[in-house]
C-alpha atoms as a PDB file:
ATOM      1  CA  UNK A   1     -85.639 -20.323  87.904  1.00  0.00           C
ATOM      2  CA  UNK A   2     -84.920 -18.509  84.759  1.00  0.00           C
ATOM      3  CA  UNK A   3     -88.178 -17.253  82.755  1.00  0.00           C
ATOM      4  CA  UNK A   4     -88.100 -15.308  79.515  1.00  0.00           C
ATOM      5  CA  UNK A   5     -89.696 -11.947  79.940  1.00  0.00           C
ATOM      6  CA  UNK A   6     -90.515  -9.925  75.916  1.00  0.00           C
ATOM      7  CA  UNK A   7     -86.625  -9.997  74.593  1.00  0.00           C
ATOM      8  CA  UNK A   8     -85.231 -10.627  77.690  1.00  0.00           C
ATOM      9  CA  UNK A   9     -84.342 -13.045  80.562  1.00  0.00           C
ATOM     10  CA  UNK A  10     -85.052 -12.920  83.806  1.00  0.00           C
ATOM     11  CA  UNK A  11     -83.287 -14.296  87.151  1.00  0.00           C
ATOM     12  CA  UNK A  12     -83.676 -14.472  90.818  1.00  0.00           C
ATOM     13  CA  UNK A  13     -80.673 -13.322  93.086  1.00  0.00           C
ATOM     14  CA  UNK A  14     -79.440 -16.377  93.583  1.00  0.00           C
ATOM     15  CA  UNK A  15     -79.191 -17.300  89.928  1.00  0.00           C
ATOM     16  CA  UNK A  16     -77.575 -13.808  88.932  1.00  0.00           C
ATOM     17  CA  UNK A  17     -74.862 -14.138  91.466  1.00  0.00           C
ATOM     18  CA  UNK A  18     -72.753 -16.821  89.721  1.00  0.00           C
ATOM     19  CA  UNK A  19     -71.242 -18.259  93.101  1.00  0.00           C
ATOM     20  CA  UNK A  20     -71.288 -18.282  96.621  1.00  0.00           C
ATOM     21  CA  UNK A  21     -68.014 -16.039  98.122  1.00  0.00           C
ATOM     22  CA  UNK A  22     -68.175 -18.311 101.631  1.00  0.00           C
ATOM     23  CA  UNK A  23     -68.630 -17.258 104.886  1.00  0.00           C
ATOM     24  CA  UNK A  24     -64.386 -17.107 105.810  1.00  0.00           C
ATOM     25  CA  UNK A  25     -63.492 -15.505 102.456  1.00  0.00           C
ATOM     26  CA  UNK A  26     -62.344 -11.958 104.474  1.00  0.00           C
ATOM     27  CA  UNK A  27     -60.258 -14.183 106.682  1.00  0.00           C
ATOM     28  CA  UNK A  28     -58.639 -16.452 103.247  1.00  0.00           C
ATOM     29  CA  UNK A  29     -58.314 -12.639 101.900  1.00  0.00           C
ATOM     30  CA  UNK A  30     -56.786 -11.082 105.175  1.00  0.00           C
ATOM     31  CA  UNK A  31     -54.347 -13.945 105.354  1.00  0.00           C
ATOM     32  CA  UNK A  32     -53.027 -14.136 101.637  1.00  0.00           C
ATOM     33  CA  UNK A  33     -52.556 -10.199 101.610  1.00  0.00           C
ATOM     34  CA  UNK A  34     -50.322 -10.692 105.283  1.00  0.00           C
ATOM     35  CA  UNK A  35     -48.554 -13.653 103.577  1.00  0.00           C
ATOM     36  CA  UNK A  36     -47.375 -11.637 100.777  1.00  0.00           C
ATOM     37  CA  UNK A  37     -46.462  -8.341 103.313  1.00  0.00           C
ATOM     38  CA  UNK A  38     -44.088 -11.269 105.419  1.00  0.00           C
ATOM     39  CA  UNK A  39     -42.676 -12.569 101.766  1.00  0.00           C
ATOM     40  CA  UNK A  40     -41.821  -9.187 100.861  1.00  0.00           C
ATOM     41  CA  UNK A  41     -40.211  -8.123 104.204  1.00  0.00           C
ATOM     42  CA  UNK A  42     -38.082 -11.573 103.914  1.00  0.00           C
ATOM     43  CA  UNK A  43     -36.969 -10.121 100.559  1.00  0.00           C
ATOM     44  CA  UNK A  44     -36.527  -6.659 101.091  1.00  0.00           C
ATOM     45  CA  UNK A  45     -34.317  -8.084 104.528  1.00  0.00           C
ATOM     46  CA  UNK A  46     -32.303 -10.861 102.246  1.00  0.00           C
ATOM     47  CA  UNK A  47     -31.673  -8.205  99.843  1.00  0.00           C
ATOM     48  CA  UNK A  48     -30.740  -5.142 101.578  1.00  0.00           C
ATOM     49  CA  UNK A  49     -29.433  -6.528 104.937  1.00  0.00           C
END
């Protein structure tokens, strides 16, 4: 919990974090960044040949 410390405010870890990232978040990343090498290889193919 948040406690006010002199001028300032202090939090635990789990407060200063701002969000959870997830336990598959390197496979959603992995997967959107493969997605968008197979869009451009369709485009580079459609457009070249």
């Amino acid at each position: 919990m948040a406690r006010r410390v002199g001028d300032h405010v202090e939090l635990n870890k789990d407060e200063a974090r701002a969000g959870e990232t997830g336990h598959h978040l390197r496979y959603v990343l992995a997967g959107g960044i493969a997605l968008v090498i197979i869009g451009f290889a369709a485009v580079g193919l459609g457009w070249f040949g």
